[in-house]
Protein backbone atom coordinates (compact mmCIF):
# COMPACT_ATOMS: atom_id res chain seq x y z
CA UNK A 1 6.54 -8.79 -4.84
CA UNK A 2 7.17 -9.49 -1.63
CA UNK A 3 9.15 -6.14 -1.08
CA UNK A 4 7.99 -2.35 -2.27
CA UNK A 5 10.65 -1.84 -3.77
CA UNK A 6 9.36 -3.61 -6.37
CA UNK A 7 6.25 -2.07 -7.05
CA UNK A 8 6.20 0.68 -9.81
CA UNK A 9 3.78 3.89 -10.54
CA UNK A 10 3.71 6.09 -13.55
CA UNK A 11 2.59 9.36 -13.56
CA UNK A 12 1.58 11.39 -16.47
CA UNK A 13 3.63 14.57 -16.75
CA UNK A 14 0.37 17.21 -15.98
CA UNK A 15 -0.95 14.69 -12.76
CA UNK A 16 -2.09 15.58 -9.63
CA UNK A 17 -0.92 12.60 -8.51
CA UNK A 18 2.00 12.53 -6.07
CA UNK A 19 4.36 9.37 -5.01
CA UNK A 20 6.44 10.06 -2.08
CA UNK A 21 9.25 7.18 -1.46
CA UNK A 22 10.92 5.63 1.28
CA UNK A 23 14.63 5.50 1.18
CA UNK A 24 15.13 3.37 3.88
CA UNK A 25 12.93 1.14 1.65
CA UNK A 26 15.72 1.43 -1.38
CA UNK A 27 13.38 4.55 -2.59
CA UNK A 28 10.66 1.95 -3.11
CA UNK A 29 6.80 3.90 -3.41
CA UNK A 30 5.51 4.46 0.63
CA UNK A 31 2.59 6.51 -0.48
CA UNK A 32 0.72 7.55 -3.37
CA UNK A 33 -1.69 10.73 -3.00
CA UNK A 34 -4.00 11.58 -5.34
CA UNK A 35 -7.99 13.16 -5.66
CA UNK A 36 -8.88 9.82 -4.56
CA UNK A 37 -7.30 9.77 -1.49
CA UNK A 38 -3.92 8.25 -0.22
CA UNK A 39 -2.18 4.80 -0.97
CA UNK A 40 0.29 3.68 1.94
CA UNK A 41 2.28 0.94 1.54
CA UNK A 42 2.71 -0.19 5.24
CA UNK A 43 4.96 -3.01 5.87
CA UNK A 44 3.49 -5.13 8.71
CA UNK A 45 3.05 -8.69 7.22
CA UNK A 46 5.49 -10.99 7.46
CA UNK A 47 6.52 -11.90 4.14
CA UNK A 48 4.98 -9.14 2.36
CA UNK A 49 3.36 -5.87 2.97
CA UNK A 50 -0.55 -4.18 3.26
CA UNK A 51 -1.61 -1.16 1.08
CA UNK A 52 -4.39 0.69 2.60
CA UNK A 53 -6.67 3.45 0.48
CA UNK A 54 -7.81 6.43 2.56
CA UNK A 55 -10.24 8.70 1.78
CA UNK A 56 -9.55 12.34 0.68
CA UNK A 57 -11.58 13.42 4.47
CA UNK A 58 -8.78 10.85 5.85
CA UNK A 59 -5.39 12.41 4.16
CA UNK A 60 -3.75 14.73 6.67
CA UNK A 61 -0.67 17.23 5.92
CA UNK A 62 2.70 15.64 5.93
CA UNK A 63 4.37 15.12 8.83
CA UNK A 64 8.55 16.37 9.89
CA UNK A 65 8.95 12.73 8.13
CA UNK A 66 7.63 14.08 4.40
CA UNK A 67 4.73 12.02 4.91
CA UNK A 68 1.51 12.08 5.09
CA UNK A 69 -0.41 10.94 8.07
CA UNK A 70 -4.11 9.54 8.44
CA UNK A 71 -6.86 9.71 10.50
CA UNK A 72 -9.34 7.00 10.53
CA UNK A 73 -9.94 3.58 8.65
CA UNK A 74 -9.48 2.86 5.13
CA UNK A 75 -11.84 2.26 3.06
CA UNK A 76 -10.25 -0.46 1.49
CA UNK A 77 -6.76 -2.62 1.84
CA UNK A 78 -4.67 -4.91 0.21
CA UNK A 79 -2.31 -7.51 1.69
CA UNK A 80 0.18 -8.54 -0.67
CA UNK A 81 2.64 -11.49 0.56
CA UNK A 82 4.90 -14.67 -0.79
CA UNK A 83 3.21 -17.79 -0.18
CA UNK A 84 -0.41 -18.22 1.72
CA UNK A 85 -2.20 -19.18 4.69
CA UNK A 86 -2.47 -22.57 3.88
CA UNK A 87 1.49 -22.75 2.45
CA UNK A 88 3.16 -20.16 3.55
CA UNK A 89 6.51 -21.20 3.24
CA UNK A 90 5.65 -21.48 -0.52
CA UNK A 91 7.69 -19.17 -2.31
CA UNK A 92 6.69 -19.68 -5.91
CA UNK A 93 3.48 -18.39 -5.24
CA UNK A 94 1.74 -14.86 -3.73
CA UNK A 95 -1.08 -14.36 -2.47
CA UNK A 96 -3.46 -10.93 -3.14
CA UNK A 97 -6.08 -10.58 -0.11
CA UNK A 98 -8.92 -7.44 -0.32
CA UNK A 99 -10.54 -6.31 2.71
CA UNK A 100 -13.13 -3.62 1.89
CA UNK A 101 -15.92 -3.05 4.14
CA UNK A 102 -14.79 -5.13 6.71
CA UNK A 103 -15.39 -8.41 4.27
CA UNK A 104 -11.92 -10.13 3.52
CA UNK A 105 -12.09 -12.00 -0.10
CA UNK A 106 -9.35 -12.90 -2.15
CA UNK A 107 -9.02 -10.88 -4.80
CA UNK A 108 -9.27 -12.19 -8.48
């Protein structure tokens, strides 16, 4: 989990939904739009990578790059990395951090 390119999204065939991929990433997901908004999978942990949810009011067009681009804060994020704080060389473990409303909890 430590990469994208291991993280997976199915779509039904009649969705709204659309996943855009980066193939610099090895096609892993970069962003998932949808109703609800847009999923980015931003890579800026070390170790692991963040996935912020923006808004619909947030979501932009796409940019020369094919993706999207946002305006604003999300309203919620997810850091997703091998190891923790308190280990973080530990790589039998990851670690699942929520940060929604400004209040950073672990996530069950």
């Amino acid at each position: 989990m430590a990469h994208p390119d291991l993280l997976r999204y199915a779509t039904q065939p009649d969705s709204d939904v659309e996943v855009l991929r980066e193939p610099n990433w090895n096609d892993a997901i970069r962003q998932i739009r949808g109703s609800d908004g847009l999923l980015q999978v931003a890579l800026q942990v070390l170790r692991g990578y963040n996935l912020p949810h923006y808004p619909p009011d947030a979501v932009g067009g796409k940019a020369e790059d094919g993706f999207y681009r946002t305006t604003g804060q999300p309203y919620a994020s997810w850091t997703i990395r091998i190891g923790s704080e308190a280990v973080p060389d530990d790589a039998g473990n990851f670690e699942v951090r929520e940060l929604a409303g400004g209040i950073a909890a672990d996530a069950p």
